[in-house]
Protein backbone atom coordinates (compact mmCIF):
# COMPACT_ATOMS: atom_id res chain seq x y z
CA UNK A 1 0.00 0.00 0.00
CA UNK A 2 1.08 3.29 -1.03
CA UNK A 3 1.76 6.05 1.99
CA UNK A 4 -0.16 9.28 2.14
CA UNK A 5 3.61 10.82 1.63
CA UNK A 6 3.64 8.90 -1.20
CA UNK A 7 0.78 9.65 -2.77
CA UNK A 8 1.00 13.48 -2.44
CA UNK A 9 4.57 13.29 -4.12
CA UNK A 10 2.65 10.99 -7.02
CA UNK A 11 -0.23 13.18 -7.64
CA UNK A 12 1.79 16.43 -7.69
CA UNK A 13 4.08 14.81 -10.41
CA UNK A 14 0.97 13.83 -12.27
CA UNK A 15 -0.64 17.55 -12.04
CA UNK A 16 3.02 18.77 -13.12
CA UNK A 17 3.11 16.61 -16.09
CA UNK A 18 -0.93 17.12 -17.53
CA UNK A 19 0.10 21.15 -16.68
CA UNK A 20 3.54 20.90 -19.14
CA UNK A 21 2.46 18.55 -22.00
CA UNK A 22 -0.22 19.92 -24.05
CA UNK A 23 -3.54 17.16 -23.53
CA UNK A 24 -3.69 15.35 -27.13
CA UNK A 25 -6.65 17.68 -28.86
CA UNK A 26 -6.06 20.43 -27.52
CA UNK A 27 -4.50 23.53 -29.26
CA UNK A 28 -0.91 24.14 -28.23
CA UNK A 29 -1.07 28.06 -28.73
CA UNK A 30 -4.28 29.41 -26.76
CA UNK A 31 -5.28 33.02 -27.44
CA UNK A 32 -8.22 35.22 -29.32
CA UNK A 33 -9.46 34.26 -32.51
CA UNK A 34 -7.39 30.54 -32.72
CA UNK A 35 -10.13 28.35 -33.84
CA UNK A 36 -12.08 26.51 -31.21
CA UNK A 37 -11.73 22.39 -30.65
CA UNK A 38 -15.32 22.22 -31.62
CA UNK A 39 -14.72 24.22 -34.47
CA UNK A 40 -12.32 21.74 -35.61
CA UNK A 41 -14.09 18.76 -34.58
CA UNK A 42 -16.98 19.88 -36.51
CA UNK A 43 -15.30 20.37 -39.54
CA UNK A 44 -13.23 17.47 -39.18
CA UNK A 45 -16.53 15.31 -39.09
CA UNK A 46 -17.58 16.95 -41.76
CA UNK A 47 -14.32 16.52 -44.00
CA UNK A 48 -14.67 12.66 -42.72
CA UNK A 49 -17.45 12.43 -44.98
CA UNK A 50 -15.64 14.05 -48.09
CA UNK A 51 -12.64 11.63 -47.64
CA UNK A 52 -12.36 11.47 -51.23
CA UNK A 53 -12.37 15.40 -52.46
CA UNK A 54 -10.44 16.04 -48.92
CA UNK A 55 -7.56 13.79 -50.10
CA UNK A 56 -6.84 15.57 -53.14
CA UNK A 57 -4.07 17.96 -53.06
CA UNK A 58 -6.01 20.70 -53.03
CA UNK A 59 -8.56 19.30 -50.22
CA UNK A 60 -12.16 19.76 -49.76
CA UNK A 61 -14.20 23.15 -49.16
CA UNK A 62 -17.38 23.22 -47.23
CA UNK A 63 -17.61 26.83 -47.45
CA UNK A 64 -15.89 29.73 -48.75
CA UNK A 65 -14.50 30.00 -45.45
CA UNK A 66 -13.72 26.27 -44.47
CA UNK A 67 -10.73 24.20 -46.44
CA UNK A 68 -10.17 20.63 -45.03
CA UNK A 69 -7.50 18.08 -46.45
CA UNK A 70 -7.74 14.67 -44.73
CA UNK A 71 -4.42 11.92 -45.73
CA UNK A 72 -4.09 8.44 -44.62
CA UNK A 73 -0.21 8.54 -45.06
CA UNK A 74 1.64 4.90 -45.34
CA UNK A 75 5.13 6.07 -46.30
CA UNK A 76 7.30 3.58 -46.89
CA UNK A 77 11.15 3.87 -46.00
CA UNK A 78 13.69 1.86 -48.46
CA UNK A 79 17.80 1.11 -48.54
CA UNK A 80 20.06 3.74 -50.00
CA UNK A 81 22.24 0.96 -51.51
CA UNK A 82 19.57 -2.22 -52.44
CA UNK A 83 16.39 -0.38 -53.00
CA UNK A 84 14.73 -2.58 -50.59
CA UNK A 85 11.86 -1.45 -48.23
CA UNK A 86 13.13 -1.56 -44.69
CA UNK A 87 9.62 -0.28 -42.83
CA UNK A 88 6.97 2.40 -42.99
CA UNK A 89 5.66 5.07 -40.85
CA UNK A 90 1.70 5.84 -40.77
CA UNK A 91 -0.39 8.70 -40.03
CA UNK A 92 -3.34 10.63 -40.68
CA UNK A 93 -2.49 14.38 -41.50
CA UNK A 94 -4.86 17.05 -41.04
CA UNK A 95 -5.27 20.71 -42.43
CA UNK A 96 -7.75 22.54 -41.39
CA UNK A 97 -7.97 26.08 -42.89
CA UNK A 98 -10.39 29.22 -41.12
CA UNK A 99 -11.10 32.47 -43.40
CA UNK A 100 -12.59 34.79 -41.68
CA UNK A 101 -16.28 37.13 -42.97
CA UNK A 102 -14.20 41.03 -41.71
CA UNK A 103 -10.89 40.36 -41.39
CA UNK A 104 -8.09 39.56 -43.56
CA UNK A 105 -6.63 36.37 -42.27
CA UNK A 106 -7.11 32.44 -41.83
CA UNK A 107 -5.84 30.34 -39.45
CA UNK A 108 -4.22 26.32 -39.99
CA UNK A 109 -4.22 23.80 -37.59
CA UNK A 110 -2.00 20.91 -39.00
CA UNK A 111 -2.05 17.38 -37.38
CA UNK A 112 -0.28 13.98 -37.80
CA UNK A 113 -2.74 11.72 -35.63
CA UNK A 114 -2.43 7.90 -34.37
CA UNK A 115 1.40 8.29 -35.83
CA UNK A 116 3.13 5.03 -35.87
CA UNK A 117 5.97 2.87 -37.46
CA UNK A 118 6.50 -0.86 -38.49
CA UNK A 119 7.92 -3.10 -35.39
CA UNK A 120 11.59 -3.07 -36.88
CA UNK A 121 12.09 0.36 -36.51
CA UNK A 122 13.78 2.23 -33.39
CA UNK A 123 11.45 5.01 -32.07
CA UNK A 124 14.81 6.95 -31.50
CA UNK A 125 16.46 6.95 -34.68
CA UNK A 126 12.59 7.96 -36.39
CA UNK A 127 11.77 11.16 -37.90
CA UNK A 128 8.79 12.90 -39.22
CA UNK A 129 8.82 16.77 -40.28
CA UNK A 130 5.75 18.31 -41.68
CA UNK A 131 6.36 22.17 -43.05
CA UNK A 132 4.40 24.79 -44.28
CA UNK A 133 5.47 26.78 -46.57
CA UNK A 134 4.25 29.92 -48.96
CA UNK A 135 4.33 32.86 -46.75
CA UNK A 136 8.15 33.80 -47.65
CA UNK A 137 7.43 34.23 -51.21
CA UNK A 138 3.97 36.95 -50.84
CA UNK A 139 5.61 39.90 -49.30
CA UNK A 140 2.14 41.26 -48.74
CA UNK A 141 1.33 39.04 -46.34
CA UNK A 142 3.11 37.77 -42.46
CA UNK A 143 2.57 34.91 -40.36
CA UNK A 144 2.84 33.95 -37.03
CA UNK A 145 3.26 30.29 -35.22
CA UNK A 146 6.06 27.79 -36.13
CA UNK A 147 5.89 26.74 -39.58
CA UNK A 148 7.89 23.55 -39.17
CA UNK A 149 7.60 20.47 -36.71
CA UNK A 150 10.49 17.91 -36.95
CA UNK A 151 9.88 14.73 -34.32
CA UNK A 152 9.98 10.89 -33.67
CA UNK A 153 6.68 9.20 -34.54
CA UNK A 154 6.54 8.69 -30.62
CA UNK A 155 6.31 11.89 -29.99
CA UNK A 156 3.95 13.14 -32.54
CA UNK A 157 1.73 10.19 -31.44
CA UNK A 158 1.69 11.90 -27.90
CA UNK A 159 1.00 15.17 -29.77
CA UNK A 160 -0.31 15.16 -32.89
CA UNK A 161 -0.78 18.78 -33.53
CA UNK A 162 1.66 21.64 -34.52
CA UNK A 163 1.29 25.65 -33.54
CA UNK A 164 -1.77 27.18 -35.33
CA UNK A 165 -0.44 29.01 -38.22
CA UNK A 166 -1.99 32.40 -38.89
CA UNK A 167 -1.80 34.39 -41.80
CA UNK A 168 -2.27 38.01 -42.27
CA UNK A 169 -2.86 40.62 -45.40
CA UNK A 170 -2.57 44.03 -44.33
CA UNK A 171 -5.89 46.08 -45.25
CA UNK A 172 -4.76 48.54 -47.75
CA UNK A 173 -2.20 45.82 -49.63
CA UNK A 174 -3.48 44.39 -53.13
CA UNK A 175 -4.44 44.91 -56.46
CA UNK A 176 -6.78 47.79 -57.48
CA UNK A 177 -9.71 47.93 -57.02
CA UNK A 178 -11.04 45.12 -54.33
CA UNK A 179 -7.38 44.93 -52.78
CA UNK A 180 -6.70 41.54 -53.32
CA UNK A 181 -4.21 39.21 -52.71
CA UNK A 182 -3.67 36.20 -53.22
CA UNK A 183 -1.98 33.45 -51.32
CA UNK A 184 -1.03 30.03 -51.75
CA UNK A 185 -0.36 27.94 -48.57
CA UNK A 186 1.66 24.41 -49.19
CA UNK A 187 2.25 21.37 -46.52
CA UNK A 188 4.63 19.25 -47.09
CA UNK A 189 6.53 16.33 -45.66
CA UNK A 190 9.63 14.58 -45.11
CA UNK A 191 10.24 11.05 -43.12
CA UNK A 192 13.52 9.74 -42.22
CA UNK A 193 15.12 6.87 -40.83
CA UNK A 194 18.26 8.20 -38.90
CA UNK A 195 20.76 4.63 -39.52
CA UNK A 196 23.09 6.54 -42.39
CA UNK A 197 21.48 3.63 -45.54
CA UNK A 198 17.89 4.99 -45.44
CA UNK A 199 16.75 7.59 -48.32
CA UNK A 200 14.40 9.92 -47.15
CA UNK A 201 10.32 10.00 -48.12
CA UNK A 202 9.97 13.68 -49.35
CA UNK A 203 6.64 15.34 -50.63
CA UNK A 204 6.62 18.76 -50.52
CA UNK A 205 3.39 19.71 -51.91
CA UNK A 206 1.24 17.49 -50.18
CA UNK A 207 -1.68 19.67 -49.23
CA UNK A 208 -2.43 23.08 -51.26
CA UNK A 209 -4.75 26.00 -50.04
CA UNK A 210 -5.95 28.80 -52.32
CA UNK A 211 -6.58 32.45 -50.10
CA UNK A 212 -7.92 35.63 -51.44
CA UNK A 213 -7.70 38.62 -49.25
CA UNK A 214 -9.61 41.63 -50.15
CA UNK A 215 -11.09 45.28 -48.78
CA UNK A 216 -13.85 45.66 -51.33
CA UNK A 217 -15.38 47.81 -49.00
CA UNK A 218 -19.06 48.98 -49.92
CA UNK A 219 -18.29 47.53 -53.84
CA UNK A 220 -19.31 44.21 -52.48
CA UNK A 221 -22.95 45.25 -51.34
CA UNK A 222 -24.67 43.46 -49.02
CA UNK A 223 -21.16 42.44 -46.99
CA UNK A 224 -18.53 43.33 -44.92
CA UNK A 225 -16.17 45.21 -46.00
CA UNK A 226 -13.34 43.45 -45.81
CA UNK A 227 -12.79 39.55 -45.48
CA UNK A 228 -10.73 36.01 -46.28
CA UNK A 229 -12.07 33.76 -48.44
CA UNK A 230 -10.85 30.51 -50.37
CA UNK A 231 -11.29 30.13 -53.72
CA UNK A 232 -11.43 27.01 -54.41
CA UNK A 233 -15.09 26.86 -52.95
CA UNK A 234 -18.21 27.34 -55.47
CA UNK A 235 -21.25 28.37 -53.44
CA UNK A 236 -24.38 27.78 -54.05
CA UNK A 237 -27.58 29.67 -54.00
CA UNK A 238 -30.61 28.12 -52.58
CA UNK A 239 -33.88 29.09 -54.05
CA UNK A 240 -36.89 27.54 -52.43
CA UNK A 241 -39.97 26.51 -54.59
CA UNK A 242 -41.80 27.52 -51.65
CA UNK A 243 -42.11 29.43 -48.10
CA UNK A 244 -39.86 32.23 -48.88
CA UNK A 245 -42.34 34.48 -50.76
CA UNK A 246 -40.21 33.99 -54.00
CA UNK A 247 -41.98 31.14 -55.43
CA UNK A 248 -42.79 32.55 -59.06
CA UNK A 249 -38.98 33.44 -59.00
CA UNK A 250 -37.99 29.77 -58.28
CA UNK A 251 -40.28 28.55 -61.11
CA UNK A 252 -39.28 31.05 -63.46
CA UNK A 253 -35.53 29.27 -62.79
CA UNK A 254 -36.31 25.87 -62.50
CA UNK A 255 -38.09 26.38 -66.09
CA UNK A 256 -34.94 27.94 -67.21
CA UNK A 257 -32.76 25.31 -65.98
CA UNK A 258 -34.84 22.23 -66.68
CA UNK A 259 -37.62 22.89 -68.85
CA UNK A 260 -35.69 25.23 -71.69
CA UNK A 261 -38.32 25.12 -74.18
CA UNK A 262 -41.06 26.76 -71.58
CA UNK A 263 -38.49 30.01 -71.90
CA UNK A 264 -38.02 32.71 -74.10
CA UNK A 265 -36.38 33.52 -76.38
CA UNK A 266 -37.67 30.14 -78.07
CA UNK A 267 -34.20 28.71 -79.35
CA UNK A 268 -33.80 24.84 -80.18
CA UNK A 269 -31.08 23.21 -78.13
CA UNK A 270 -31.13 26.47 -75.73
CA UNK A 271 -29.12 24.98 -72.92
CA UNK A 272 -29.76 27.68 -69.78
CA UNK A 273 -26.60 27.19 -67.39
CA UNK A 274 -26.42 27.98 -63.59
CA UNK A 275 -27.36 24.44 -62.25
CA UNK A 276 -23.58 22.40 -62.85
CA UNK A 277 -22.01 25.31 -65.36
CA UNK A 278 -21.85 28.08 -62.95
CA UNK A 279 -22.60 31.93 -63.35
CA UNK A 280 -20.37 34.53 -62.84
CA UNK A 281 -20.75 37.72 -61.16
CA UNK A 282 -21.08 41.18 -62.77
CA UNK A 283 -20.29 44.39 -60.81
CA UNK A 284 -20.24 46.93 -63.67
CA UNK A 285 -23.47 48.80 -62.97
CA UNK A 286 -23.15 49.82 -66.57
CA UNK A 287 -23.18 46.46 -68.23
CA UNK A 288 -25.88 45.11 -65.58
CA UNK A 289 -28.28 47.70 -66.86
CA UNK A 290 -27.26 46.83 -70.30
CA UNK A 291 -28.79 43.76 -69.37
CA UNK A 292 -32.07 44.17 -67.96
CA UNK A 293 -32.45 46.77 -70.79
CA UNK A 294 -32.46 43.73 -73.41
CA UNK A 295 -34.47 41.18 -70.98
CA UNK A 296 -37.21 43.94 -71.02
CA UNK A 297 -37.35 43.97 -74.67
CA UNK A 298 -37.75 40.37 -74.46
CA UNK A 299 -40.49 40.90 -72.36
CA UNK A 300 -42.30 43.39 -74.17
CA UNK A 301 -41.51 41.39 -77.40
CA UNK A 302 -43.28 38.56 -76.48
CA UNK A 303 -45.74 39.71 -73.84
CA UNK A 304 -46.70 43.12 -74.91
CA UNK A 305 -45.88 47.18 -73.38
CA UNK A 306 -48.57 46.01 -70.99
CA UNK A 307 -47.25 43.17 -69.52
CA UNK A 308 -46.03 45.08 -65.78
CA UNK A 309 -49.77 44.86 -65.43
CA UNK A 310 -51.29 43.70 -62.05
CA UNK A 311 -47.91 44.31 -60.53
CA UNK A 312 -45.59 42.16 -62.67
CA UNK A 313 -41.84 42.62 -63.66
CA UNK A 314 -39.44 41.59 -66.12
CA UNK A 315 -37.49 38.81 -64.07
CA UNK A 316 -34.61 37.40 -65.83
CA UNK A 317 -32.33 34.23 -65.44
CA UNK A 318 -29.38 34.16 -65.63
CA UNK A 319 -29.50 37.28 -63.85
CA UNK A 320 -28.51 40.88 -64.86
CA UNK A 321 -25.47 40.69 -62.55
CA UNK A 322 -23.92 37.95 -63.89
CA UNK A 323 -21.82 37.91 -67.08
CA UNK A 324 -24.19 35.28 -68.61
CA UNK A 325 -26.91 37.99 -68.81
CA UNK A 326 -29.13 38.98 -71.73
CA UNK A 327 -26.95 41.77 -73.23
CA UNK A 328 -23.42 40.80 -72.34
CA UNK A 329 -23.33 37.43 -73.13
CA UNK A 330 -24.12 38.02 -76.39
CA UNK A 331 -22.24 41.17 -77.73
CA UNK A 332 -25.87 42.77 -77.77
CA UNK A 333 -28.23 40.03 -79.27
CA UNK A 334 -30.82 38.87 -76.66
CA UNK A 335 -32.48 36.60 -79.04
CA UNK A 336 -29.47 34.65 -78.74
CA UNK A 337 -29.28 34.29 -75.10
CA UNK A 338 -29.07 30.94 -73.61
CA UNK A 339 -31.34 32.14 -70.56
CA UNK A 340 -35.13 33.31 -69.92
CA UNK A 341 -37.30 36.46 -69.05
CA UNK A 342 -40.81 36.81 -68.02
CA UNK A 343 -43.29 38.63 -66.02
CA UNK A 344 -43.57 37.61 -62.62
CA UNK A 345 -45.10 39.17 -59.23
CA UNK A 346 -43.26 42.00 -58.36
CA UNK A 347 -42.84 41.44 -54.65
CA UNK A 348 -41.07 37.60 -55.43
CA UNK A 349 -39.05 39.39 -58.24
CA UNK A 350 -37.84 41.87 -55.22
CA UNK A 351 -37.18 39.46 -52.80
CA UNK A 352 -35.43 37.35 -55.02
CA UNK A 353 -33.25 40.50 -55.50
CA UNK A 354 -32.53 40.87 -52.09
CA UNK A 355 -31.57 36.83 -51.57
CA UNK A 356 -29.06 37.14 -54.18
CA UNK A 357 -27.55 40.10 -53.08
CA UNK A 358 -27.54 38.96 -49.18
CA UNK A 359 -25.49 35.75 -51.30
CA UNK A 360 -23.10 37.57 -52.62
CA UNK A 361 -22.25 40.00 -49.60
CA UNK A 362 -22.44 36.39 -46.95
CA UNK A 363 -20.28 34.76 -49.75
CA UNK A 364 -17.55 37.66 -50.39
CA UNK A 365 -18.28 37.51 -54.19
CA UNK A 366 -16.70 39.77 -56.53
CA UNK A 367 -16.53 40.37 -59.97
CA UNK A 368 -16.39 36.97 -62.02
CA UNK A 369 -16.75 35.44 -59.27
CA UNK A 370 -17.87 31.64 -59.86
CA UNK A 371 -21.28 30.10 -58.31
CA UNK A 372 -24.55 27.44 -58.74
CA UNK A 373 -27.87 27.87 -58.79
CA UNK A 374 -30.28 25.13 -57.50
CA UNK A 375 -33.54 25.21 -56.62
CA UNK A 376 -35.30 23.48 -53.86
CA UNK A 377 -38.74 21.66 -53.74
């Protein structure tokens, strides 16, 4: 039995050990704005159910402001001098990227979890290093947190996670006139096998992450006016068939996306895009009214000077703000257009206006910016 001396002296070495190694899950740097565990966890479930799109190099996206890559690494080790395998390490690595809706920045947490190696390999002489790189070669840009891990297998099995990496754009850097900048994040990899005959496993581009900074300030309408976004996300905007007062607005695009020949102009073949082929914004207020002005022709062509009657408007899909409009898409012909325009009730046609404005602001979307249309029962 264990003496009350004894066990004092035990459980203050205990509390001394949980207070100087990190607990496995938990962030190593604490502090303001470094993304929460359940923040993580939730997007790591999430990711767990992309596995395939997350284990491409350039990961998967769930929004424009969540980036997830997901890698069941089995790297196998071989002789310098016979080629020969000699033992492998395993791992699952982890990127999790936060953009942030008002601030230029996103944050990385980077993990190497249940890290192991095969039985004929000394824990000592083992060595993983995972690196991110990118933020050397954008001078418009700084980061903070340790870019580079280098450890046995042991010891990233105890901890599994690196320093959150942030990344920063000053607000007035960037190109004319949204302020944007660009930046590419890469992760890569290196395992050794410390005996002098191994060569090492190198992949230096493992993971890749497409940023966007910008300050478009009141440009981007309905948003705030500045923000971090990643590109490589194509949102979507939801149109309900019903309960959100736009309903002849939804028909008028599910017509023009499934039922072409319902639409006008009348064109054989017309293929309307929006649902898989996306749209692209349009910011020149110029060129926007250069579109409705030829979808109201349209309208009055086919339906008559008298067709705003009983409260209707010339709704049109795509829509004026996109470059796949009426007018711009094509150099001035409407009766070309691969799209549709009708009359429809005037308060749907409005709120349908404000929807796809409160889109783009939520979304950060800025001139030719990419995204889908799809309408819900």
């Amino acid at each position: 039995m264990v003496g009350k001396t004894a066990k004092t002296s035990i459980l203050a070495l205990f509390l001394i050990m949980v207070m100087a190694v990190p607990a496995l899950g938990q962030p190593m740097t604490a502090g303001a704005g470094v993304p929460s565990v359940a923040s993580e966890t939730d997007l790591k479930q999430a990711c767990d159910g992309h596995r395939t799109e997350a284990s491409r190099q350039r990961g998967w996206a769930r929004t424009r402001f969540e980036q997830c890559h997901r890698y069941e690494e089995f790297l196998t080790l071989v002789n310098r001098s016979t080629g020969q395998p000699i033992g492998h390490y395993e791992f699952t690595l982890w990127v999790l990227a936060f953009g942030y809706d008002g601030s230029r920045r996103v944050d990385y947490t980077i993990l190497a979890e249940d890290a192991r190696q095969s039985s004929q390999l000394a824990d000592d002489l083992t060595s993983l290093t995972i690196t991110f790189t990118g933020c050397s070669t954008q001078p418009s840009v700084s980061c903070t947190g340790a870019q580079q891990r280098s450890d046995t297998i042991e010891n990233w099995w105890r901890q599994p996670r690196m320093e959150t990496i942030t990344v920063t754009s000053p607000d007035d850097a960037g190109v004319d006139p949204f302020k944007i900048v660009n930046f590419d994040g890469w992760v890569g990899e290196v395992a050794e096998y410390n005996n002098g005959v191994t060569v090492p496993y190198v992949n230096s581009t493992r993971a890749v992450n497409k940023v966007r900074f910008d300050s478009a300030g009141s440009a981007l309408g309905n948003g705030k006016f500045k923000g971090t976004v990643f590109t490589d996300h194509t949102p979507t905007l939801e149109l309900p068939m019903t309960g959100a007062d736009i309903d002849e607005e939804a028909r008028h695009v599910d017509d023009a996306q499934h039922h072409a020949e319902r639409t006008f102009p009348s064109r054989l073949g017309k293929t309307v895009p929006g649902e898989t082929t996306p749209l692209h914004r349009l910011m020149d207020p110029t060129k926007r009214e250069q579109n409705h002005t030829a979808s109201v022709k349209i309208c009055k062509d086919i339906w008559g000077d008298n067709y705003t009657a009983g409260g209707q408007e010339c709704d049109e899909y795509p829509f004026q703000s996109t470059y796949e409009g009426s007018s711009i898409s094509t150099s001035g012909q409407p009766s070309l257009w691969a799209g549709s325009a009708r009359p429809i009730n005037g308060d749907h046609n409005g709120k349908g206006g404000t929807k796809l404005a409160n889109f783009y602001g939520l979304n950060r979307i800025l001139d030719n910016d990419a995204f889908l249309v799809k309408v819900l029962p």
